[in-house]
Protein backbone atom coordinates (compact mmCIF):
# COMPACT_ATOMS: atom_id res chain seq x y z
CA UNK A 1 7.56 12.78 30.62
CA UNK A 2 7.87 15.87 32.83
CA UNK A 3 7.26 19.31 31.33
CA UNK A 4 9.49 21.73 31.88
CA UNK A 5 8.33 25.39 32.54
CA UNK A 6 10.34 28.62 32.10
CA UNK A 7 10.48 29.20 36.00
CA UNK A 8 11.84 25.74 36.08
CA UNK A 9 13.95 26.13 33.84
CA UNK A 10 15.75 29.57 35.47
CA UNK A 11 16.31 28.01 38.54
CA UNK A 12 18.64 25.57 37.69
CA UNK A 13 20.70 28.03 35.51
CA UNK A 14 23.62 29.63 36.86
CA UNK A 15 24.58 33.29 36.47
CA UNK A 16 27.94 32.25 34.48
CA UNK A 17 25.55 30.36 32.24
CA UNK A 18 24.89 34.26 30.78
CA UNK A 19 27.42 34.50 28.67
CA UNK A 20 26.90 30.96 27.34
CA UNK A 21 23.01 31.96 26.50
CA UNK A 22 24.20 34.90 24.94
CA UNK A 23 26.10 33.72 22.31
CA UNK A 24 24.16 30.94 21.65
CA UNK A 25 21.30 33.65 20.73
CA UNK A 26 23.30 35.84 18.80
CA UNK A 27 24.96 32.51 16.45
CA UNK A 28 20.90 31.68 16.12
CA UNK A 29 19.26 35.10 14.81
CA UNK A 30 22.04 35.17 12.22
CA UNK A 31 21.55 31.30 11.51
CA UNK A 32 17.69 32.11 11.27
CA UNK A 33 18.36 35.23 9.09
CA UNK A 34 20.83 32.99 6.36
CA UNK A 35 17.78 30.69 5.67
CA UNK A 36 15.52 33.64 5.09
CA UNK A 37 17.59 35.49 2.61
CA UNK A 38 18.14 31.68 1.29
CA UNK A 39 14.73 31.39 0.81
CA UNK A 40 14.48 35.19 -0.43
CA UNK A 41 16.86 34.33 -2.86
CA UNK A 42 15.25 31.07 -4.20
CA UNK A 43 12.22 32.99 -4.77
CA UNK A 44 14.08 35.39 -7.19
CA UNK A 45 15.42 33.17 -9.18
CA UNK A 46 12.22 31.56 -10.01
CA UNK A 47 11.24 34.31 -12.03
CA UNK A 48 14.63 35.20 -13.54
CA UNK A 49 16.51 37.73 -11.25
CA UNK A 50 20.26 37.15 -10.96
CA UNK A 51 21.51 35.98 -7.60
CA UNK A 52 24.30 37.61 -5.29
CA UNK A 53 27.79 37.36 -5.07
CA UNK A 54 27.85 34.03 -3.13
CA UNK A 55 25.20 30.91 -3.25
CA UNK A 56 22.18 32.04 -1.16
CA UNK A 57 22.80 35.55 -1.40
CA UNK A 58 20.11 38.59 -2.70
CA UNK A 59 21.02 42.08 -4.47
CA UNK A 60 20.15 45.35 -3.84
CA UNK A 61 18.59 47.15 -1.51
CA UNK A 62 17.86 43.31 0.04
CA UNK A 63 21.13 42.49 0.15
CA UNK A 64 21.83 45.76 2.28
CA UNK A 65 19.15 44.83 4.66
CA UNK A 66 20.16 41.18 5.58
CA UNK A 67 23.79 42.69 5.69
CA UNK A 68 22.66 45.23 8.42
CA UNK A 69 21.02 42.56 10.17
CA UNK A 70 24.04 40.40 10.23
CA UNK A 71 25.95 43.69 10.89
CA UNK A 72 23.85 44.53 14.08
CA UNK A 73 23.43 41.65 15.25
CA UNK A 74 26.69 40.45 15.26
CA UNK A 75 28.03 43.77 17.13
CA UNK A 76 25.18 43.27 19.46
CA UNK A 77 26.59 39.85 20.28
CA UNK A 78 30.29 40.82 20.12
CA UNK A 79 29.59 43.84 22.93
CA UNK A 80 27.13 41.90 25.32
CA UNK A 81 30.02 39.15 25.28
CA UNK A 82 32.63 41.78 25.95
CA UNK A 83 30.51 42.77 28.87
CA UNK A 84 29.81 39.44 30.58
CA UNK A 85 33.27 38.52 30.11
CA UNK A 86 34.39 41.17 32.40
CA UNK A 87 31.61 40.70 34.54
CA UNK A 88 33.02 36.46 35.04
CA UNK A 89 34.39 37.28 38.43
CA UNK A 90 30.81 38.42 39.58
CA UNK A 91 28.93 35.88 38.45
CA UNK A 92 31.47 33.22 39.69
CA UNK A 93 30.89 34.27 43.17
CA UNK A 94 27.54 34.22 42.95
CA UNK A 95 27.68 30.86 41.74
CA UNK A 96 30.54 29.71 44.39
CA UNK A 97 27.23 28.98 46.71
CA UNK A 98 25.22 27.45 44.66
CA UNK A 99 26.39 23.91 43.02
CA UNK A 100 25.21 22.37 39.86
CA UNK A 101 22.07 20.36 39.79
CA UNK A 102 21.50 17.43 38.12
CA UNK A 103 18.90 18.99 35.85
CA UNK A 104 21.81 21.76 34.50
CA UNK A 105 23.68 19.19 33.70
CA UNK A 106 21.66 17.24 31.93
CA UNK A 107 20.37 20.50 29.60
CA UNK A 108 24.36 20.92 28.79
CA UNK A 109 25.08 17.18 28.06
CA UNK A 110 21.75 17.36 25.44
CA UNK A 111 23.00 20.58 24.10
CA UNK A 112 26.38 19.71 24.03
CA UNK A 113 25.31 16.22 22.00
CA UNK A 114 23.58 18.10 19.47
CA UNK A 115 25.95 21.55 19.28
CA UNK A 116 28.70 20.13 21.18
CA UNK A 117 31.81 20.86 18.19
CA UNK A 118 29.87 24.45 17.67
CA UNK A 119 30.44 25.38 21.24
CA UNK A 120 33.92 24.13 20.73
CA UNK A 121 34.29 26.19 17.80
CA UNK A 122 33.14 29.18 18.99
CA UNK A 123 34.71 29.09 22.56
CA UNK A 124 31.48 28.56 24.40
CA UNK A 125 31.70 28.65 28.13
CA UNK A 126 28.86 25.80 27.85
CA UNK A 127 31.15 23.37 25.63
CA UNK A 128 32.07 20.25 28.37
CA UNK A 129 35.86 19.91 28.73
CA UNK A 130 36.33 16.10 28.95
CA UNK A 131 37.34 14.93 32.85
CA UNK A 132 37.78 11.71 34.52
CA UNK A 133 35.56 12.15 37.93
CA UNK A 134 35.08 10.03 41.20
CA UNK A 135 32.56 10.34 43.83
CA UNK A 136 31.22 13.27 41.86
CA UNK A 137 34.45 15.85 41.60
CA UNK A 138 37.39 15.48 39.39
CA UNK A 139 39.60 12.96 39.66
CA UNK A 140 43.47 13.53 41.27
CA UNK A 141 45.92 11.42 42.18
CA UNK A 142 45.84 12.57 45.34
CA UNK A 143 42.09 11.74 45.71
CA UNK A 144 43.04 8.02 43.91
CA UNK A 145 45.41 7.79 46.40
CA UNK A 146 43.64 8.33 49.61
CA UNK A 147 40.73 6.02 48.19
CA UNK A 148 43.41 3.16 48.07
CA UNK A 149 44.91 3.68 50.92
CA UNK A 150 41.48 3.64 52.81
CA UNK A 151 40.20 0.64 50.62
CA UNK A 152 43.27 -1.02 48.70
CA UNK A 153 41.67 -1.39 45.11
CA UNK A 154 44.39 -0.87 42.15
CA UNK A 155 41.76 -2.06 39.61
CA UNK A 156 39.92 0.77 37.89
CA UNK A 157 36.43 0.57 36.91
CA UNK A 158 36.20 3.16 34.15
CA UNK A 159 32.33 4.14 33.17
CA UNK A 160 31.78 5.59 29.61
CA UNK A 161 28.43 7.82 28.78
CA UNK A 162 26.65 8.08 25.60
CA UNK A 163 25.32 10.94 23.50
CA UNK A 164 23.73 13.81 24.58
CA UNK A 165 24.56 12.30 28.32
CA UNK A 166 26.84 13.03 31.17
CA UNK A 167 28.52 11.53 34.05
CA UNK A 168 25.59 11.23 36.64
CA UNK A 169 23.66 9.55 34.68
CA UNK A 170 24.48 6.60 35.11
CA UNK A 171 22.17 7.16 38.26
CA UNK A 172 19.09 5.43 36.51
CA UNK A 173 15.48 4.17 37.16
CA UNK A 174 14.42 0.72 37.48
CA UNK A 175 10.74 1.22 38.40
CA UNK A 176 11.04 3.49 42.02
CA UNK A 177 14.86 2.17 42.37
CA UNK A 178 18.04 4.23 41.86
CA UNK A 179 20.67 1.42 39.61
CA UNK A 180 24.01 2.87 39.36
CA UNK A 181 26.04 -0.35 37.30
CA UNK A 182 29.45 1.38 38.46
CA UNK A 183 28.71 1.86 41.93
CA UNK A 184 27.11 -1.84 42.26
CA UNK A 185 30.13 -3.36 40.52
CA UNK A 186 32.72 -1.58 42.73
CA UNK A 187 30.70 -2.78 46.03
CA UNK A 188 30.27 -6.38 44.86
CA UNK A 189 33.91 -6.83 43.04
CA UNK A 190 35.94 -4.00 44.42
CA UNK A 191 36.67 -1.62 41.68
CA UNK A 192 37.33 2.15 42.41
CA UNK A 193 34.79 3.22 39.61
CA UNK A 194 35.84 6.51 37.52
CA UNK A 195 33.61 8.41 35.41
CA UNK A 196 34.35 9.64 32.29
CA UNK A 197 32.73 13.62 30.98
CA UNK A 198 33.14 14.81 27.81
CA UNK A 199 31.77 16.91 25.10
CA UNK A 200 29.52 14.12 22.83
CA UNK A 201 29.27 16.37 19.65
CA UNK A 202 32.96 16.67 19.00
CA UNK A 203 34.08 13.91 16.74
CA UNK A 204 34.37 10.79 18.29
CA UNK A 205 38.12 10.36 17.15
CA UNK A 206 38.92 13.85 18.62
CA UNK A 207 36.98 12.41 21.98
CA UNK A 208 39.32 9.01 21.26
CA UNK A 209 42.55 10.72 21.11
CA UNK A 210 41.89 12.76 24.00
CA UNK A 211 40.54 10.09 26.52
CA UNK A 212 43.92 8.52 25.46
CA UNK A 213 46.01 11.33 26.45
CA UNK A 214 44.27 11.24 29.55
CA UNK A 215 44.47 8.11 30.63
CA UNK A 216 48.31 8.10 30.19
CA UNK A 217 49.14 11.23 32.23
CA UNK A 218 46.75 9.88 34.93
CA UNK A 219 48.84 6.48 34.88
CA UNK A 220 52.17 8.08 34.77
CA UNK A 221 51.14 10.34 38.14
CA UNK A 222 48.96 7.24 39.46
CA UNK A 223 50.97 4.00 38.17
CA UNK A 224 50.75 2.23 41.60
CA UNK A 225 47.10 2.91 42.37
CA UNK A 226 46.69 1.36 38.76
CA UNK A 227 47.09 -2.39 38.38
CA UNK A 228 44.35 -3.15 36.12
CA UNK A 229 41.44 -1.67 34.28
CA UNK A 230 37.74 -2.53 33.35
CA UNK A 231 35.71 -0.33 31.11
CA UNK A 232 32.17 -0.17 30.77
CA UNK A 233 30.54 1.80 28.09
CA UNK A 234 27.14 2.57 26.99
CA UNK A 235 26.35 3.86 23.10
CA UNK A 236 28.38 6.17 21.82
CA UNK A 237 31.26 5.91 24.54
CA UNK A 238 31.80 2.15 23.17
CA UNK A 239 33.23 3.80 19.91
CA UNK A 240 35.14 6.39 21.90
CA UNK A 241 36.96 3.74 24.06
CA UNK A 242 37.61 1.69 20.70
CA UNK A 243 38.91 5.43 19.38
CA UNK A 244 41.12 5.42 22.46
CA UNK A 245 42.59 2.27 22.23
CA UNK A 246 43.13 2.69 18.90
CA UNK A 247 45.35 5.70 19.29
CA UNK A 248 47.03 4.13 22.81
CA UNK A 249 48.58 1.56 20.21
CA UNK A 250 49.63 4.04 17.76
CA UNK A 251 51.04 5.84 20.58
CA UNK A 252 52.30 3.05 22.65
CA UNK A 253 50.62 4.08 25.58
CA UNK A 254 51.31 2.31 28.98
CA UNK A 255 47.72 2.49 30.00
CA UNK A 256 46.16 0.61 27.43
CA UNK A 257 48.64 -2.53 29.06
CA UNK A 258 46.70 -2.62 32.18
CA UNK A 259 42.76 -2.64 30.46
CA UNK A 260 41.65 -6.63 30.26
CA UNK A 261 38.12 -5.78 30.09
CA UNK A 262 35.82 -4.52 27.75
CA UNK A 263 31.76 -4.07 28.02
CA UNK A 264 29.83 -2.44 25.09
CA UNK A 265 25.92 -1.59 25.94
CA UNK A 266 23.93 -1.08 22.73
CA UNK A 267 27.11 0.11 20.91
CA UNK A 268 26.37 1.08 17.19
CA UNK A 269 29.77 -0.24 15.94
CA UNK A 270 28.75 -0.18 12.21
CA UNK A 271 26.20 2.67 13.26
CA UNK A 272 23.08 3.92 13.55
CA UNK A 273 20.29 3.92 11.21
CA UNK A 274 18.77 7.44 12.62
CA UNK A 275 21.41 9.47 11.85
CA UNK A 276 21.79 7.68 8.52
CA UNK A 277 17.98 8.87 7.70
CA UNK A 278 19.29 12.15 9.25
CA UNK A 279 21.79 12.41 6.38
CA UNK A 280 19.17 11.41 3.49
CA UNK A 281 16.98 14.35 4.63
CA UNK A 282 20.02 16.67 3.80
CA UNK A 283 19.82 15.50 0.39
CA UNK A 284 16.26 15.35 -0.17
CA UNK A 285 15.74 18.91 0.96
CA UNK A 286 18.66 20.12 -1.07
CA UNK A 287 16.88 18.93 -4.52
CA UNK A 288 14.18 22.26 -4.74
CA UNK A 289 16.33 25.71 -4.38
CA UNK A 290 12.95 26.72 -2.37
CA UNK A 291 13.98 24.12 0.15
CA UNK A 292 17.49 24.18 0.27
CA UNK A 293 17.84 26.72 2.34
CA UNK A 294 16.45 24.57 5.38
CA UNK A 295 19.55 22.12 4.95
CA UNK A 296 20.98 24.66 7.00
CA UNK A 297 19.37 23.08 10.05
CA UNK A 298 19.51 19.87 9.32
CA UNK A 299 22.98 20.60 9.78
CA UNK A 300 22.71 21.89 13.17
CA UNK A 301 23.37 17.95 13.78
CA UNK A 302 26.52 18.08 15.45
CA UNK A 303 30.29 16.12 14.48
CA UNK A 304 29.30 13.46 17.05
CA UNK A 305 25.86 12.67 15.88
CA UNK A 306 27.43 12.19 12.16
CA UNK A 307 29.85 10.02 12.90
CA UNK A 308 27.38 7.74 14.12
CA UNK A 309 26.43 6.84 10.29
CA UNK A 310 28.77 4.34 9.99
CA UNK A 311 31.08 4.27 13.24
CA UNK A 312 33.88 6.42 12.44
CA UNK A 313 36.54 6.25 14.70
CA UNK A 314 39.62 7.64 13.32
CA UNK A 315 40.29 11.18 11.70
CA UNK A 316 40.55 9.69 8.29
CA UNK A 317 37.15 8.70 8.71
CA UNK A 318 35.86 12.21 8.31
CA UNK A 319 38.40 14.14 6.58
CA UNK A 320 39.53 14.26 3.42
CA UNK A 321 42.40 14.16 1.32
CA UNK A 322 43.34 17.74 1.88
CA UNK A 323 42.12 17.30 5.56
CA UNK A 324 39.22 18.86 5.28
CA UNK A 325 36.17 17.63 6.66
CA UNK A 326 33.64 15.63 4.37
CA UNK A 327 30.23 17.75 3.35
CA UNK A 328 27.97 16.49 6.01
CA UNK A 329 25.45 15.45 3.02
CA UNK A 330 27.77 13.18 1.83
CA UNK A 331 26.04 9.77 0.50
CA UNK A 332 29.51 8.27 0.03
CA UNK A 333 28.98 4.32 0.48
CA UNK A 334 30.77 2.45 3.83
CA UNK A 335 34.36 2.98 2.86
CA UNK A 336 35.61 4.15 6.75
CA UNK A 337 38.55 2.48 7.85
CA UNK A 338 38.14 -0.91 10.05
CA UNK A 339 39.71 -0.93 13.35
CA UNK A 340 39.68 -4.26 14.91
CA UNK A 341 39.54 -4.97 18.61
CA UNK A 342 42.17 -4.53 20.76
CA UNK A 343 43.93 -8.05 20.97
CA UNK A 344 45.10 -8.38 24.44
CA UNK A 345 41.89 -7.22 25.60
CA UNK A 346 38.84 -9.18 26.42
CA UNK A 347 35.67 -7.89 24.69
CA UNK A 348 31.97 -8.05 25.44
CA UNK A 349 28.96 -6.70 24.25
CA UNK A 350 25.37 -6.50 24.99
CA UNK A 351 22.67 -5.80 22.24
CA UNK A 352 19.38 -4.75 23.59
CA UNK A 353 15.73 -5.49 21.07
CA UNK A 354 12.64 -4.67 22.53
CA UNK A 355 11.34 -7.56 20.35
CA UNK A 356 10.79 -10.91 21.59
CA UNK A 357 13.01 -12.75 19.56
CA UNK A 358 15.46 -12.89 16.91
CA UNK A 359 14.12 -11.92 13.48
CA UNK A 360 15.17 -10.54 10.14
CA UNK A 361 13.51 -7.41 11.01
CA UNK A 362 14.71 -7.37 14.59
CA UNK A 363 18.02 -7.88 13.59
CA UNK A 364 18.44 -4.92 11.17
CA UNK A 365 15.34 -2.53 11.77
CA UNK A 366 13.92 -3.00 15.15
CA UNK A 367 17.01 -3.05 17.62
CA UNK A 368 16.61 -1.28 21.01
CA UNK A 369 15.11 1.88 19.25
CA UNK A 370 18.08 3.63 18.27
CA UNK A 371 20.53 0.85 17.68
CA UNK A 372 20.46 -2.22 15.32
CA UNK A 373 21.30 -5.88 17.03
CA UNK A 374 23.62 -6.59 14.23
CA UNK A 375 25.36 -3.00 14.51
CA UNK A 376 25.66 -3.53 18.58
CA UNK A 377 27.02 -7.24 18.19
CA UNK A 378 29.25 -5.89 15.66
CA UNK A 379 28.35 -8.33 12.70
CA UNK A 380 28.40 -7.33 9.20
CA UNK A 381 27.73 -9.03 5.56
CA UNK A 382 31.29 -8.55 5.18
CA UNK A 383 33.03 -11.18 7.18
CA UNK A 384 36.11 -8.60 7.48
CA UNK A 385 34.36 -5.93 9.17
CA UNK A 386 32.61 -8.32 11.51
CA UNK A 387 34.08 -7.55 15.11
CA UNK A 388 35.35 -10.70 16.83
CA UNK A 389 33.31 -10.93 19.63
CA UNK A 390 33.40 -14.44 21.39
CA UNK A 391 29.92 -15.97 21.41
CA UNK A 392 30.21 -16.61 25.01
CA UNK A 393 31.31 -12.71 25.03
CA UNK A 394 27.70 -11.63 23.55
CA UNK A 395 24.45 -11.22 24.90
CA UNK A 396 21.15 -10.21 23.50
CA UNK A 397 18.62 -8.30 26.05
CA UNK A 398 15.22 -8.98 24.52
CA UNK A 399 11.59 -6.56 25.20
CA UNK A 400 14.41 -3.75 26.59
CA UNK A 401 15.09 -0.14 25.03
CA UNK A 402 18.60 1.26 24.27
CA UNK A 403 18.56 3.39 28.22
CA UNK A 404 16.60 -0.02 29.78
CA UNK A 405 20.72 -0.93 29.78
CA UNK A 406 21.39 1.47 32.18
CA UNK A 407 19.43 0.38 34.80
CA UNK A 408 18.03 -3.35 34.15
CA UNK A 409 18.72 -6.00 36.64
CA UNK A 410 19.64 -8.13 34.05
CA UNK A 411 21.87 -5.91 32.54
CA UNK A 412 23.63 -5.95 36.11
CA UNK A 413 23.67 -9.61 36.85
CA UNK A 414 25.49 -9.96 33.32
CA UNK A 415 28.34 -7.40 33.88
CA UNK A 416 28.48 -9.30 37.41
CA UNK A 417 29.30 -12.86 36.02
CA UNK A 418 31.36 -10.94 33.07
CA UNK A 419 33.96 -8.50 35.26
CA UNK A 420 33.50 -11.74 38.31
CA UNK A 421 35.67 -14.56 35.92
């Protein structure tokens, strides 16, 4: 794995990436300074003194010292923003020369996987709006256009990411060689392949409702370039397309008439058992009032990453009855609600194991590393949860990881004879 160094690091950043930094530091001192006073706290208690006004919270001459630090910090942070805002223009012309790398991107995917509804929250120029892209740049109908009328294609190829990823990833390894599944499929069967961006730490529903509303204003300006769609997705996006077609039916949307195929890659439809560990962790740490304090970054986990427990795709997944989100330490059992697959839509998934064969402990522990075969071919004890997948519809990659999808051979030749019939 390469090592990144500081120098490295600079030169990929872009001077509108300031402001970004900035607030990122000032949200993390006062984070940092909550768990200390936390633990400050704790330790008083334990030998009788009365705590603060809130949970967490010292007294005294304490209490006026973590206040000024929040104080100071916080108007630190609040004038270096005002400052960089108004320097913007500046910094976008010095970045008007110098494009995006690869490398950026990839840093703001990661951080927007694991902080992605924080920078949301808290109006982060880093936060990833969500964008449909070809050839690189956002997609218009004008561009969509020109590309049919140079190579008539109506059919759509639409390529999905997973967490903490982005667009251009999909560029993978295979040893020394560069696979790129949407660019090989749209040679071999003529697709126009689209990418799809978006922020992977927002809720997946919030991803699923957008994606929707995206997908029907580009077929209402594009409805002639659009005879048919094909969607690919790897991880996470497999729950944000089924998001998105949920909502298209709720909505009635005209694009989810032209999409006949679907292809999940290591998909955790009933979800992931990492981010279910993640979730035990909150509640082990919160047991000892010496180590509560710490749930505060085992929090840091971000909207996306949670929903990945179980699957959630719809709002009522992780809100309550009053609409409020669910504590993120909640050890509630499976109770999310079960959205079927689309009917008119044919489905197909691929389940990765990097063991050698099917196995009680391959099926529920090992997986590809990250995902469960039985969560990625959507089975479940409960025969009404199970997803419908045609056996002929299902594949299982054996001795390959959860990002071997993204690039195997074999993983290609399959999608072939799939999006081919």
């Amino acid at each position: 794995m390469t090592k990144w160094k500081s120098k490295d690091l600079i030169k990929h950043l872009r001077a509108s990436d300031l402001r970004g930094i900035s607030l990122l530091g000032t949200q993390a001192v006062t984070g940092v300074t909550r768990i200390s006073e936390g633990v400050h706290q704790s330790v008083w208690r334990s030998v009788g003194a009365p705590k603060g006004k809130s949970e967490g919270q010292t007294r005294g001459i304490t209490r006026i010292s973590y206040a000024s630090i929040y104080a100071i910090t916080t108007l630190l942070g609040k004038s270096a923003d005002a400052v960089l805002q108004k320097l913007q223009p500046v910094f976008d012309a010095i970045d008007k020369d110098k494009p995006s790398t690869p490398e950026r991107e990839a840093i703001i995917a990661t951080l927007n996987g694991v902080v992605g509804d924080r920078l949301e929250e808290s109006a982060n120029p880093l936060a990833t709006p969500m964008s449909l892209r070809f050839q690189g740049q956002l997609l218009t109908p004008e561009c969509l256009a020109r590309e049919h009328s140079d190579h008539p294609s109506p059919r759509i190829l639409l390529m999905i990411h997973g967490l903490c990823m982005n667009d251009l990833q999909w560029n993978a390894k295979d040893n020394e060689t560069v696979v790129n599944h949407g660019e090989m499929l749209a040679e071999h069967l003529g697709y126009t392949p689209v990418y799809l961006r978006y922020n992977s730490g927002r809720h997946i529903s919030q991803n699923g409702k957008e994606l929707s509303m995206q997908l029907e204003q580009l077929f209402s300006d594009s409805a002639e370039q659009i005879k048919e769609i094909a969607v690919v997705a790897h991880s996470m996006g497999g729950l944000v397309i089924r998001s998105a077609c949920y909502y298209g039916e709720q909505q009635q949307c005209r694009w989810l008439q032209r999409v006949n195929k679907i292809v999940y890659l290591g998909t955790p439809h009933h979800g992931a058992p990492l981010e279910k560990a993640g979730s035990k962790v909150d509640v082990v740490l919160d047991k000892t009032p010496y180590t509560a304090p710490f749930v505060r970054l085992t929090k840091l986990r971000s909207a996306g990453i949670t929903d990945l427990r179980y699957g959630y795709l719809v709002d009522d997944d992780w809100m309550d009855q009053h609409g409020q989100p669910h504590r993120r330490s909640d050890t509630r059992p499976n109770e999310h609600q079960h959205v079927a697959l689309t009917e008119h839509i044919d489905h197909y998934c691929i389940a990765a194991t990097t063991a050698s064969r099917r196995s009680m402990l391959a099926n529920h522990l090992v997986g590809d590393g990250l995902v469960p075969l039985n969560s990625a071919l959507g089975q479940q004890k409960d025969p009404d949860r199970t997803l419908a997948f045609l056996p002929s519809n299902q594949w299982v990659a054996f001795q390959m990881t959860h990002m071997e999808l993204l690039s195997h051979p074999d993983v290609t030749r399959r999608l072939m004879n799939w999006l081919e019939e």
